[in-house]
N, C-alpha and C. Protein backbone atom coordinates (compact mmCIF):
# COMPACT_ATOMS: atom_id res chain seq x y z
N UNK A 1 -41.82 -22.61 -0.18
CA UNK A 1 -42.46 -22.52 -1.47
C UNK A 1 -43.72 -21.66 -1.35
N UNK A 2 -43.33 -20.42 -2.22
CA UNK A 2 -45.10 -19.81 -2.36
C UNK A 2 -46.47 -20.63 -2.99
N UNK A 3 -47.41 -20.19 -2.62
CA UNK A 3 -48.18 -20.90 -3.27
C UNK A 3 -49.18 -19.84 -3.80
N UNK A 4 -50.59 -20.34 -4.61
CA UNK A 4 -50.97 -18.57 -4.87
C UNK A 4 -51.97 -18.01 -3.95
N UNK A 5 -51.88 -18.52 -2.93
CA UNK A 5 -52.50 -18.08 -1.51
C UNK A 5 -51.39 -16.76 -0.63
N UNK A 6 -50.56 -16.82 -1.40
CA UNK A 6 -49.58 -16.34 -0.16
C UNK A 6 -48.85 -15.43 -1.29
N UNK A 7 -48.51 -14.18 -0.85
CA UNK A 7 -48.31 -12.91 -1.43
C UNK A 7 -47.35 -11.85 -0.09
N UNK A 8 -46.47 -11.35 -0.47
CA UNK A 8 -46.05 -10.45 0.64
C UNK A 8 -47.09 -9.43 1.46
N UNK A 9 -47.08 -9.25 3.01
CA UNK A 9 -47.99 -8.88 3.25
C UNK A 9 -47.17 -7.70 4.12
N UNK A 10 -47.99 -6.24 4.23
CA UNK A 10 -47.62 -4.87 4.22
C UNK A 10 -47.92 -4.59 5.58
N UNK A 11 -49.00 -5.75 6.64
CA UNK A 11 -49.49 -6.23 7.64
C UNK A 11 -50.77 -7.05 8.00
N UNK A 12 -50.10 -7.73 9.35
CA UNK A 12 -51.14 -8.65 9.81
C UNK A 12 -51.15 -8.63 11.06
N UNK A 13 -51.99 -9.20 11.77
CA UNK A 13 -52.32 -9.38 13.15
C UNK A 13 -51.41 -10.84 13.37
N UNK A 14 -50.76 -11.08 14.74
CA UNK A 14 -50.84 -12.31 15.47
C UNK A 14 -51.80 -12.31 16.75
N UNK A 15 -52.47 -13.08 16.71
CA UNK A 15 -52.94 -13.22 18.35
C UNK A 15 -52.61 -14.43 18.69
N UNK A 16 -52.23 -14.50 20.21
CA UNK A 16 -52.20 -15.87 20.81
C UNK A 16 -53.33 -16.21 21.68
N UNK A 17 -54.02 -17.41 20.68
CA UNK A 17 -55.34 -17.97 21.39
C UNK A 17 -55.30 -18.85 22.56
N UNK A 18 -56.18 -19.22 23.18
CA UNK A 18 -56.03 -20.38 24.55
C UNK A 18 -56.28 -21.40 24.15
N UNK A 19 -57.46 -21.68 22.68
CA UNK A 19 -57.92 -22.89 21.87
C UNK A 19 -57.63 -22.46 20.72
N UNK A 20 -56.61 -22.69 19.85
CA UNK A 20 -56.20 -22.90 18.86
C UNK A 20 -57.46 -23.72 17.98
N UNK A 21 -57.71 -24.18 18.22
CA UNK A 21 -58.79 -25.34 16.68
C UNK A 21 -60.32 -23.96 17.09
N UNK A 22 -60.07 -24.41 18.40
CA UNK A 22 -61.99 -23.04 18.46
C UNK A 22 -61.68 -22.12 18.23
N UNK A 23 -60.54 -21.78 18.09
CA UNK A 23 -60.53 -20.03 17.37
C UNK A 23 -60.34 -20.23 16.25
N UNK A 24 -60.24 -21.41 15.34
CA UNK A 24 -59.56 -21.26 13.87
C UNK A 24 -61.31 -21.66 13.15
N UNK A 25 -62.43 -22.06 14.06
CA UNK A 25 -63.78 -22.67 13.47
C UNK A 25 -64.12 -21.56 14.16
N UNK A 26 -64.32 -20.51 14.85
CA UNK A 26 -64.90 -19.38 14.97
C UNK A 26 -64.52 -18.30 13.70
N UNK A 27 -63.08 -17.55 13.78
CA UNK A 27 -63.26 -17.18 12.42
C UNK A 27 -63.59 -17.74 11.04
N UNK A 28 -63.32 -18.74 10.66
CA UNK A 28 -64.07 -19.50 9.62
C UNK A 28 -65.92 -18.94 9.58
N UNK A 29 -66.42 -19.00 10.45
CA UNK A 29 -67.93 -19.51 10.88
C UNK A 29 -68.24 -18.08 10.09
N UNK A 30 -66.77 -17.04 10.87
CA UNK A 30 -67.87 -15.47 10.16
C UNK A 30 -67.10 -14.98 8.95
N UNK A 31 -66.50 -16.30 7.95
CA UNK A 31 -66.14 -15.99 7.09
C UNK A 31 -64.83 -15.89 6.46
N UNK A 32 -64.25 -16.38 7.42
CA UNK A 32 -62.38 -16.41 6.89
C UNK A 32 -62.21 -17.42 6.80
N UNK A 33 -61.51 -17.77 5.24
CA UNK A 33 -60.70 -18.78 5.12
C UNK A 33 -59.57 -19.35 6.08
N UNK A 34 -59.30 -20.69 6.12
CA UNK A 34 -58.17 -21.06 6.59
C UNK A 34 -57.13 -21.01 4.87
N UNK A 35 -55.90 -20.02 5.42
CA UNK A 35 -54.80 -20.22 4.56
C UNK A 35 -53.75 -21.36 4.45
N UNK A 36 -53.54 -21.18 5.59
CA UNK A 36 -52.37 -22.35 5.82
C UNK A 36 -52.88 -23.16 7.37
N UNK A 37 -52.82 -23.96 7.70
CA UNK A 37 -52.42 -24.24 9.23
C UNK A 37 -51.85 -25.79 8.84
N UNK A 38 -50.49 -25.44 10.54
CA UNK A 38 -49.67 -26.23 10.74
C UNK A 38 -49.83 -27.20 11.94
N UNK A 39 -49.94 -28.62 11.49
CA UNK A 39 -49.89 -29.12 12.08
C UNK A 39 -48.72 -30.06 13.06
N UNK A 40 -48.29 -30.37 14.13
CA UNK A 40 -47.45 -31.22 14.81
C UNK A 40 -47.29 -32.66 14.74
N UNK A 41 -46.12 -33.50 14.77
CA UNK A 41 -46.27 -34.57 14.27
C UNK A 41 -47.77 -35.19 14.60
N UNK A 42 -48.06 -34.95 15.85
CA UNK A 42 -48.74 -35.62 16.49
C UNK A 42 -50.75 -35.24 16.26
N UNK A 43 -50.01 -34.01 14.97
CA UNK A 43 -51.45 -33.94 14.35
C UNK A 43 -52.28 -32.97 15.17
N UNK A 44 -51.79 -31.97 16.07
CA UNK A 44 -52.63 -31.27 16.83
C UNK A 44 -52.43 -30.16 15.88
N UNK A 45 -53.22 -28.80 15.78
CA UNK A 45 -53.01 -27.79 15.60
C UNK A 45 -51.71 -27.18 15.81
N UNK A 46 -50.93 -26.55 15.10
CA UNK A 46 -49.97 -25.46 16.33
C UNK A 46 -49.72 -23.75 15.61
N UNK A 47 -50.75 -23.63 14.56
CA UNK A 47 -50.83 -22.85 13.81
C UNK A 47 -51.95 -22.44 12.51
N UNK A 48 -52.60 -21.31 12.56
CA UNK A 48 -53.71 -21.26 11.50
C UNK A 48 -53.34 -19.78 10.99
N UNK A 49 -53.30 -19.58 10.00
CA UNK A 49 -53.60 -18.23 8.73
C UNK A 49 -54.58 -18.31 8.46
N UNK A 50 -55.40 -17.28 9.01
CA UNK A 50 -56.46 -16.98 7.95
C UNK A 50 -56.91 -15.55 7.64
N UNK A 51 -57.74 -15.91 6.68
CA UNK A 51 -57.68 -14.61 5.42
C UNK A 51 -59.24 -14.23 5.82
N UNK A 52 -59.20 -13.22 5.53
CA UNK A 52 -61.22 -12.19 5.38
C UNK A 52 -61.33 -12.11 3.78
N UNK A 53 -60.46 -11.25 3.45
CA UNK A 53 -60.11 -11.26 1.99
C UNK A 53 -58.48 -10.30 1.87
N UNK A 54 -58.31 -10.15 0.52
CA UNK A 54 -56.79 -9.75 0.53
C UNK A 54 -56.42 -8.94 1.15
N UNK A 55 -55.12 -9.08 1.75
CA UNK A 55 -54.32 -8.24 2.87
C UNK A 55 -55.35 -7.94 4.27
N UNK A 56 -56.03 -8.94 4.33
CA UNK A 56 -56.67 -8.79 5.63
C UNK A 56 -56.75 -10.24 6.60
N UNK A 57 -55.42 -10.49 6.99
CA UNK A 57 -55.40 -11.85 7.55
C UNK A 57 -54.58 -11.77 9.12
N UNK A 58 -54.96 -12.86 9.93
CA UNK A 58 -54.69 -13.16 11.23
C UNK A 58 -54.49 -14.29 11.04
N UNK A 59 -53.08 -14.12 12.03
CA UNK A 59 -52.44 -15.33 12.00
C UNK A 59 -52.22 -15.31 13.53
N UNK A 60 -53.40 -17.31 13.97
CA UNK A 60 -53.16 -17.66 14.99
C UNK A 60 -52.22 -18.43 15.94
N UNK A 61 -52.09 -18.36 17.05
CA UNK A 61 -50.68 -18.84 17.70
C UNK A 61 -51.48 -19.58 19.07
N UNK A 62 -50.81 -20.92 19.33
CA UNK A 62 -50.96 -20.86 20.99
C UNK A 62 -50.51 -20.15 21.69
N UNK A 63 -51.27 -19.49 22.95
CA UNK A 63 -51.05 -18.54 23.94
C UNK A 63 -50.24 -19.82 24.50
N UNK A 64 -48.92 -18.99 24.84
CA UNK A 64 -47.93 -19.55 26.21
C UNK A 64 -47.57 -18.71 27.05
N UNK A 65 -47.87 -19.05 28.26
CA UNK A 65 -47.46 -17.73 29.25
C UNK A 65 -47.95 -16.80 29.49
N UNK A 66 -48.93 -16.47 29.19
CA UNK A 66 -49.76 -15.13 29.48
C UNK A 66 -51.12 -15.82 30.49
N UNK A 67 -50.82 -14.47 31.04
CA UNK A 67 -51.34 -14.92 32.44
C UNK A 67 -52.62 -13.85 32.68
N UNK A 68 -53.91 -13.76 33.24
CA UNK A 68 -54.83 -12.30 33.56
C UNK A 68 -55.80 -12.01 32.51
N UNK A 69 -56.25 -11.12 32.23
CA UNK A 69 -57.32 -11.02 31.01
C UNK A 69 -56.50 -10.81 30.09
N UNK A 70 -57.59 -11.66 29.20
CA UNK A 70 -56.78 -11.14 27.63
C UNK A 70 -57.73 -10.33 27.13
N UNK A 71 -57.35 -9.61 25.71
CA UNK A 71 -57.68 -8.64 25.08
C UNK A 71 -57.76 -7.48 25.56
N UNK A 72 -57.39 -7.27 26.33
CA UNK A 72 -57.46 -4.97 26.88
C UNK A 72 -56.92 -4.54 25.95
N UNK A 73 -57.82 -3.30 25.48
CA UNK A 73 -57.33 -2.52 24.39
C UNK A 73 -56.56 -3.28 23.04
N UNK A 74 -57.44 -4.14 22.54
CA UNK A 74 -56.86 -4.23 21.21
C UNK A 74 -58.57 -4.25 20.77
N UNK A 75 -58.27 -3.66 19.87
CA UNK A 75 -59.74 -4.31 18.73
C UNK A 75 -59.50 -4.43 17.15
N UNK A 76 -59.88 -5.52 17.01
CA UNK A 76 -59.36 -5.54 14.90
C UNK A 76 -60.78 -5.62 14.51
N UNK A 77 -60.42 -4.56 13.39
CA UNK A 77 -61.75 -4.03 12.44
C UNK A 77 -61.62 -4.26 11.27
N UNK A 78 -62.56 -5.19 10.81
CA UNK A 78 -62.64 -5.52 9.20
C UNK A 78 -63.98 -5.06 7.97
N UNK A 79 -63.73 -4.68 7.21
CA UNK A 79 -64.05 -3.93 6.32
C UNK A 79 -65.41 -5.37 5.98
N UNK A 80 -66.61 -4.63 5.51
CA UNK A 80 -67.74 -5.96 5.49
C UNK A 80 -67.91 -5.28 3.91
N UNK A 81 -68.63 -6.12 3.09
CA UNK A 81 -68.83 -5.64 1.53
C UNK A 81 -70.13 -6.05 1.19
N UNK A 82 -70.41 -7.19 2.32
CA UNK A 82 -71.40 -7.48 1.93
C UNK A 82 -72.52 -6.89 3.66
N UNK A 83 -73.97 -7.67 3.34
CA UNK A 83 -74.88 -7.49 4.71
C UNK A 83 -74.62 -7.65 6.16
N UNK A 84 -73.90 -6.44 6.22
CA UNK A 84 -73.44 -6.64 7.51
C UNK A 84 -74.53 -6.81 8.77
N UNK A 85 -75.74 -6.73 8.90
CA UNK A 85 -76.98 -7.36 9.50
C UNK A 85 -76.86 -8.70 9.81
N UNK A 86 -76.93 -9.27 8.13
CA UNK A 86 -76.99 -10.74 8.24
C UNK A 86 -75.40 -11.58 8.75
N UNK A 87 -74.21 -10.46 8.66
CA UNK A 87 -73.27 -11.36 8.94
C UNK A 87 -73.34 -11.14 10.84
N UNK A 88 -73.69 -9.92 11.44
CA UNK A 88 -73.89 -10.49 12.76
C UNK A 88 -75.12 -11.47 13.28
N UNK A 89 -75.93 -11.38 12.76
CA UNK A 89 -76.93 -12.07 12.95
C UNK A 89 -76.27 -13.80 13.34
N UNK A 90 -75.15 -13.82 11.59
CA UNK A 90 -74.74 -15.35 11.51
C UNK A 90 -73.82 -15.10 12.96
N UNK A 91 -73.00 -14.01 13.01
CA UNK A 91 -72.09 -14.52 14.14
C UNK A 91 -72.82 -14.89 15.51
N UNK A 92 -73.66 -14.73 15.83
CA UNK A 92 -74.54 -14.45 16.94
C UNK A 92 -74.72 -16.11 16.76
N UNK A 93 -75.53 -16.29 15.77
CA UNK A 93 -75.75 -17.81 15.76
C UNK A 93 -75.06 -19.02 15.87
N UNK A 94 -73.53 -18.94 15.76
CA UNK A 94 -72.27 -19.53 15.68
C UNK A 94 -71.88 -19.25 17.63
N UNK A 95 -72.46 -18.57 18.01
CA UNK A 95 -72.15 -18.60 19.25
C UNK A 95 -71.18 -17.46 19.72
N UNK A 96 -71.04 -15.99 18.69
CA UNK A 96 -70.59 -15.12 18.48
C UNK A 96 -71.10 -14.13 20.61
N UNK A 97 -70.15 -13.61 21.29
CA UNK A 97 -70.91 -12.86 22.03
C UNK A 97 -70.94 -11.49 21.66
N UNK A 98 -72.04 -11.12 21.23
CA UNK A 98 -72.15 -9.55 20.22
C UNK A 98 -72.08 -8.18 21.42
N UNK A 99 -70.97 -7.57 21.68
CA UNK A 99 -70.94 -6.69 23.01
C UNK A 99 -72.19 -4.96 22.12
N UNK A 100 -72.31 -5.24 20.90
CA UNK A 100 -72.92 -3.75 20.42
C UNK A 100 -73.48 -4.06 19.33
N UNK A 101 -74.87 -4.05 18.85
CA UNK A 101 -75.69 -4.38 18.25
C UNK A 101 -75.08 -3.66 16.89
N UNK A 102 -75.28 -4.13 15.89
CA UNK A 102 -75.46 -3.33 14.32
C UNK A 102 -76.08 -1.96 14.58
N UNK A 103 -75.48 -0.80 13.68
CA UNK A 103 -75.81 0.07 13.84
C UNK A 103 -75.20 1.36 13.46
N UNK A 104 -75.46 2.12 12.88
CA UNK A 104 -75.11 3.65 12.29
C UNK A 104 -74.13 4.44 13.61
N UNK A 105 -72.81 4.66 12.94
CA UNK A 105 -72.61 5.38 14.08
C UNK A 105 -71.58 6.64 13.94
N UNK A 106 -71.42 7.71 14.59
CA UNK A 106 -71.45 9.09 14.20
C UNK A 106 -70.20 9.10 13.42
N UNK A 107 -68.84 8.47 12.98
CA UNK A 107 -67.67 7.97 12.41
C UNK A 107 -67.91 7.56 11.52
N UNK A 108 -69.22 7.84 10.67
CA UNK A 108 -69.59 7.34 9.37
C UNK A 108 -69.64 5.84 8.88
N UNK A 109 -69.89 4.80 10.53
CA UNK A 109 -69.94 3.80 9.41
C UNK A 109 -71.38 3.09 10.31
N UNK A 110 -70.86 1.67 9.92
CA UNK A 110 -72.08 0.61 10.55
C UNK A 110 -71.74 -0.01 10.79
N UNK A 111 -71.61 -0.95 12.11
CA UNK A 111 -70.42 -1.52 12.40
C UNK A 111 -71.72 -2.20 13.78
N UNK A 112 -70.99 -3.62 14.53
CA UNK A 112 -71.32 -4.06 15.64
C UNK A 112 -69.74 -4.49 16.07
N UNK A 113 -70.01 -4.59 17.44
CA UNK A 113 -68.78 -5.27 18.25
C UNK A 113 -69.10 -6.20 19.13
């Protein structure tokens, strides 16, 4: 059953996290809704959607099987509308680790990582 959260989507990210619930209260913290998440009988996490705003959503998974560093070469970039200052600032405060300060950069935008 659709609901009016949920719309065909043209793309999305999956990542598979190691903490499912701390990755679903980290994006929250810098601003994404939880869409959907599924829970197991037993009431644990085993799934979270969440949204930034329309057509901009990640959908989380438990990591199984992956073994070594994660993340090489991926980076997801989301469009800010509002103070992007104050939203790293908040991520920083949430316990965000900020690898590149806010800042003008020659690709025409303003962006931290």
């Amino acid at each position: 059953m659709r609901t009016p959260d949920t719309y065909p989507m043209p793309l999305f990210v999956s990542l598979d996290v190691t903490d499912l619930a701390t990755s679903q209260r980290w994006y929250e913290a810098i601003g994404f809704k939880t869409v959907f998440a599924l829970v197991d009988p037993a009431g644990v996490l085993v799934l979270a959607h969440m949204r930034w705003i329309r057509y901009a959503d990640v959908l989380l998974r438990p990591a199984t099987g992956l073994e070594g560093t994660k993340g090489l070469g991926l980076t997801l970039n989301f469009m800010v509308e509002h103070d992007i200052d104050a939203l790293a600032a908040h991520a920083k405060s949430v316990g965000a680790l900020v690898h590149k300060d806010v800042g003008d950069r020659p690709w025409n935008a303003r962006d931290f990582t």
